[in-house]
Every structure is written in structure tokens, then in C-alpha cells.
C-alpha atoms as a PDB file:
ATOM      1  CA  UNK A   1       6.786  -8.744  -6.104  1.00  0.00           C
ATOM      2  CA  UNK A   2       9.352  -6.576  -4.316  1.00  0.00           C
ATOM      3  CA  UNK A   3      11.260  -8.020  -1.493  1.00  0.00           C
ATOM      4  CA  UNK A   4      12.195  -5.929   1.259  1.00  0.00           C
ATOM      5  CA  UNK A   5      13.878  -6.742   4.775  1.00  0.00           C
ATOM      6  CA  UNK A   6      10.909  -5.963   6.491  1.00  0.00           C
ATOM      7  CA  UNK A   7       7.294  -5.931   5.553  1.00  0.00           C
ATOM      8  CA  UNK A   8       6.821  -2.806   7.494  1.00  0.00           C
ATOM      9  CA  UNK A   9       8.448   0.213   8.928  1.00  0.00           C
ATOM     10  CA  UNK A  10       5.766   1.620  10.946  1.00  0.00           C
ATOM     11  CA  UNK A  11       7.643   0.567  14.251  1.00  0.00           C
ATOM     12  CA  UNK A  12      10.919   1.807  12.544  1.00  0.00           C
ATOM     13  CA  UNK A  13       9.335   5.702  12.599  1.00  0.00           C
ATOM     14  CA  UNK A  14       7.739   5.512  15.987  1.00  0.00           C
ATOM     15  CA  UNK A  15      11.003   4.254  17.483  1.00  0.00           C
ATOM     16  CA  UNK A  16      12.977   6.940  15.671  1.00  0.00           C
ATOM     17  CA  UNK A  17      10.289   9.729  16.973  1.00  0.00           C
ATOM     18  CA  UNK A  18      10.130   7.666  20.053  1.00  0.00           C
ATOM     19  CA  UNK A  19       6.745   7.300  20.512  1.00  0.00           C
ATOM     20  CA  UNK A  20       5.259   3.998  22.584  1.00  0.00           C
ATOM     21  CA  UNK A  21       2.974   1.660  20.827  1.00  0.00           C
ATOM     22  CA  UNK A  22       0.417   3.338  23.182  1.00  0.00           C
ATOM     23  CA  UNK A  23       0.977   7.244  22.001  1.00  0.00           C
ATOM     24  CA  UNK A  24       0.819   6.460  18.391  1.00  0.00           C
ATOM     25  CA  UNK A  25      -2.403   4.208  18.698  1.00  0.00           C
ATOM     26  CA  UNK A  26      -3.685   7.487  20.743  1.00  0.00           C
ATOM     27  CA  UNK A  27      -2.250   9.769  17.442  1.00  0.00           C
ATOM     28  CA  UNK A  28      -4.463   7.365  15.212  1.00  0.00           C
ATOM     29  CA  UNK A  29      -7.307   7.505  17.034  1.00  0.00           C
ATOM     30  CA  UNK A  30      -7.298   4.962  19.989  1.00  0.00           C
ATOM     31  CA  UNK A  31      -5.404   1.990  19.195  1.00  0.00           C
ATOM     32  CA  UNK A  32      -4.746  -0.215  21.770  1.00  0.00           C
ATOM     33  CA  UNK A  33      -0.484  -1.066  22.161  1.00  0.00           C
ATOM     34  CA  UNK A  34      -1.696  -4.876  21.247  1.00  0.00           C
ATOM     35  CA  UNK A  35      -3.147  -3.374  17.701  1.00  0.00           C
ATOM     36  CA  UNK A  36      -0.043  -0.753  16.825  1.00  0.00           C
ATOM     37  CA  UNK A  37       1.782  -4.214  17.342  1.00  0.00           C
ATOM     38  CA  UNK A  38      -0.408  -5.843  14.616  1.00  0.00           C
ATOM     39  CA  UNK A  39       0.055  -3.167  12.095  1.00  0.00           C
ATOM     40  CA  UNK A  40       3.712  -3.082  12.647  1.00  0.00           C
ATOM     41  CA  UNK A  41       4.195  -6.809  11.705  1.00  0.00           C
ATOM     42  CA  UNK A  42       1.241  -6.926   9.598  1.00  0.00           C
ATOM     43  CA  UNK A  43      -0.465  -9.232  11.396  1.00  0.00           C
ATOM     44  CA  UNK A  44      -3.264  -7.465  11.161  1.00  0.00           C
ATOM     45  CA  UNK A  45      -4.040  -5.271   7.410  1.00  0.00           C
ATOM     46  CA  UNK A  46      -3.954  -1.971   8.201  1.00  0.00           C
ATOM     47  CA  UNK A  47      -7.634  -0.090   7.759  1.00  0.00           C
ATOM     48  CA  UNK A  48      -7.466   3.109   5.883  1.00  0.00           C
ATOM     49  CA  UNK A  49      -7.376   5.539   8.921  1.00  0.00           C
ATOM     50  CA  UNK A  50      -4.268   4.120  10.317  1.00  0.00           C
ATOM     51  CA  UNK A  51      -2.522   4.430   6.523  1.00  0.00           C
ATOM     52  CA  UNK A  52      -3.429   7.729   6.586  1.00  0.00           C
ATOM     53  CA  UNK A  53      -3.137   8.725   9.785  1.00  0.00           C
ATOM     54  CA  UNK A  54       0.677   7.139   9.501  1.00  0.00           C
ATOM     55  CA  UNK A  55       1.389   8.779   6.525  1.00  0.00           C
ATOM     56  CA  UNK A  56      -0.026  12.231   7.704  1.00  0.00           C
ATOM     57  CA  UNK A  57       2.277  11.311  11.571  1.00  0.00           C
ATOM     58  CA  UNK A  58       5.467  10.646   9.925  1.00  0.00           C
ATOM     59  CA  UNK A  59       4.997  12.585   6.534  1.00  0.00           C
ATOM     60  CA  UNK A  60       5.985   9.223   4.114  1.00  0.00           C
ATOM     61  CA  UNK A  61       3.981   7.887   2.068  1.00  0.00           C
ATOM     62  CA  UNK A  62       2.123   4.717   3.382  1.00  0.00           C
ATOM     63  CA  UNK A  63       3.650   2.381   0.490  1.00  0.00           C
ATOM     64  CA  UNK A  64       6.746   3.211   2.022  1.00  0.00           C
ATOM     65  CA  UNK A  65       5.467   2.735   5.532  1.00  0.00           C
ATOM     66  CA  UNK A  66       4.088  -0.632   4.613  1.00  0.00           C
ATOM     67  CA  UNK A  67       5.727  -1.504   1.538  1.00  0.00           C
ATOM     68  CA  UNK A  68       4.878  -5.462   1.538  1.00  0.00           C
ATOM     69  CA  UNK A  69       1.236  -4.577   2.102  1.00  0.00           C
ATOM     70  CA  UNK A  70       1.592  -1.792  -1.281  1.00  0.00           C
ATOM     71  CA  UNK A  71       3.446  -4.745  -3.475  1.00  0.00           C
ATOM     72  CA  UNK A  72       0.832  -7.448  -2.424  1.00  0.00           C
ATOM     73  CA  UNK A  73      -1.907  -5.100  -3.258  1.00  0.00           C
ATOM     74  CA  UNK A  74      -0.155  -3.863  -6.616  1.00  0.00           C
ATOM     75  CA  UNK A  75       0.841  -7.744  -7.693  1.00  0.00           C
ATOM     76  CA  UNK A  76      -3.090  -8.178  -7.369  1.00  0.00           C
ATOM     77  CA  UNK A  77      -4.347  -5.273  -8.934  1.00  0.00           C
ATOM     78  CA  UNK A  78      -1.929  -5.375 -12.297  1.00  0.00           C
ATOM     79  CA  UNK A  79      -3.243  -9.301 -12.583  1.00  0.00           C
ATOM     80  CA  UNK A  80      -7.009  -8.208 -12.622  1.00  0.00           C
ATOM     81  CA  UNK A  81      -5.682  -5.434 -14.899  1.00  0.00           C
ATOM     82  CA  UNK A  82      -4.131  -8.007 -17.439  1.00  0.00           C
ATOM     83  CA  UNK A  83      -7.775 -10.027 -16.997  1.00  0.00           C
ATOM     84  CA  UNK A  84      -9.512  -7.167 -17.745  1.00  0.00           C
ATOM     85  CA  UNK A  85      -6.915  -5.920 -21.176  1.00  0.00           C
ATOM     86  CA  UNK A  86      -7.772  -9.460 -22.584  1.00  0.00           C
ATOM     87  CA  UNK A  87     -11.432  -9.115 -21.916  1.00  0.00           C
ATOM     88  CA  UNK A  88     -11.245  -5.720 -23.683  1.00  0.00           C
ATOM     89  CA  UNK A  89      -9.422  -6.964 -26.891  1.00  0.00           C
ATOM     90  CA  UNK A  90     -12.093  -7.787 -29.128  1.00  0.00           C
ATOM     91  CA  UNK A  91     -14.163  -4.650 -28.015  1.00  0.00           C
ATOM     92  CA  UNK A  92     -14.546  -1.023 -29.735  1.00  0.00           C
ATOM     93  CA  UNK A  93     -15.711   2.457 -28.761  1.00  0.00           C
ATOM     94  CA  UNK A  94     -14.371   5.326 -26.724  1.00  0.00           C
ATOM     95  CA  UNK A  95     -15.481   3.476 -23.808  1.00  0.00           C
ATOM     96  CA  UNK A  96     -13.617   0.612 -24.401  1.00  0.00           C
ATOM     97  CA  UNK A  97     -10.370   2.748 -25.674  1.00  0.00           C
ATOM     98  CA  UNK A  98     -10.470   4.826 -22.708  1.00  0.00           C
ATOM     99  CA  UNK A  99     -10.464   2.004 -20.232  1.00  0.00           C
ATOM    100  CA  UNK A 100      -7.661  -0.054 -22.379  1.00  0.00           C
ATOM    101  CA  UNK A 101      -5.829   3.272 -21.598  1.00  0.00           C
ATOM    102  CA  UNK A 102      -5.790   3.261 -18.116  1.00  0.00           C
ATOM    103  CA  UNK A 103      -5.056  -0.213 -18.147  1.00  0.00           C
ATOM    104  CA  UNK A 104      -1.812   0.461 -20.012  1.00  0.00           C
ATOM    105  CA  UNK A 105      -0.911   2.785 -17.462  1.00  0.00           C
ATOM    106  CA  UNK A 106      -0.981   0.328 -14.735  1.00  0.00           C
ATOM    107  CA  UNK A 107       0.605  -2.249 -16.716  1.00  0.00           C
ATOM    108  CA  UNK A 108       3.432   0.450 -16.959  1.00  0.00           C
ATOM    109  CA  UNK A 109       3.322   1.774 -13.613  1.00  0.00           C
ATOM    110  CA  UNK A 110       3.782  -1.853 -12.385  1.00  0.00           C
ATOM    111  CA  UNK A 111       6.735  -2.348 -14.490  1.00  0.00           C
ATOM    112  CA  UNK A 112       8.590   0.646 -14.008  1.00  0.00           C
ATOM    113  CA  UNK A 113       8.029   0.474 -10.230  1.00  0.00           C
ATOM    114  CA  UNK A 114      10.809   0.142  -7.935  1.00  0.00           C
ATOM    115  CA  UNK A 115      10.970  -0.617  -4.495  1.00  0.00           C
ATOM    116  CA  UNK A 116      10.676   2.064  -2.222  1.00  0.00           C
ATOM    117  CA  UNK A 117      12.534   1.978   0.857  1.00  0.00           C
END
């Protein structure tokens, strides 16, 4: 897992655009100042409208808006990944070929990725 000097940077954009706690929880749809606060140290997980919502406000991408969030989610996905490869070694098929692919992929995209801040 990546480390980074913060776990989040949503505070860091609405600072620089300086926007309250209160104006973006308005921009995502009516988030209280005490919630924005949450999301910005992670306290709470982010829900999927206030990734996208931050990634559509500030125009980055939300792994780098919450990029210990992405690499705890991506750590946890490519070990189910590996699971499922070694479940998958003894089996044949197109089925079975097609999801060994995609599992490679991860497996690669996991490796290869960098952090992003």
C-alpha cells in the first residue's frame, strides 16, 4: 500500500477554491459542515455521490482526491483477485480463460500502479 502525507485532499481543493465545509456539502447535495469534515479526514468512507460529485467539483479523479481510501480498496481487491487466480488454476474453458484474463490485468494494474498525488 501507497503511503501518502495525507489520506485525503478533499479539504486541500475546497480551501484552494475557497469554498466552506458548508458550500461544498450544499455542491454535493446537502452535507452538513460536520459530514464534509468526515470525508475530509476519512472518518467517515465516502458514499459514491460525494466521490463523484468531488471528482465532477474539482475535475480530479477521486483516487487522487482520496488516495488512502483508492489504495485500501485496491490492496483488497488484488488479494481477492490472487484468491480467485488460485481457485481458477485447475479449471478449463473460455469461461475460465476469460476470467484468468482479467485477473492478470489487475494483478498488473496493481503492480505497475504508482501513487498519485
Amino acid at each position: 500500500m501507497h503511503d501518502f502525507p495525507y489520506p485525503a485532499y478533499l479539504a486541500t481543493h475546497r480551501e484552494a477554491w475557497r469554498l466552506s465545509q458548508p458550500e461544498l456539502g450544499y455542491l454535493l447535495g446537502g452535507y452538513s459542515a460536520s459530514a464534509i469534515s468526515k470525508y475530509e479526514r476519512l472518518v467517515r468512507t465516502p458514499n459514491v455521490q460525494v466521490l463523484i460529485g468531488s471528482e465532477f467539483i474539482f475535475g480530479e479523479p477521486a483516487r487522487r482526491l482520496f488516495p488512502g481510501l483508492y489504495a485500501t480498496v485496491e490492496v483488497a481487491v488484488t488479494k481477492r483477485a490472487a484468491r480467485m487466480a488460485e481457485e481458477l488454476a485447475g479449471e478449463g474453458g473460455t469461461k475460465a480463460e476469460a476470467k484468468r484474463e482479467l485477473l492478470l490485468a489487475i494483478a498488473e494494474r496493481a503492480a505497475s500502479d504508482a501513487p498519485t498525488v
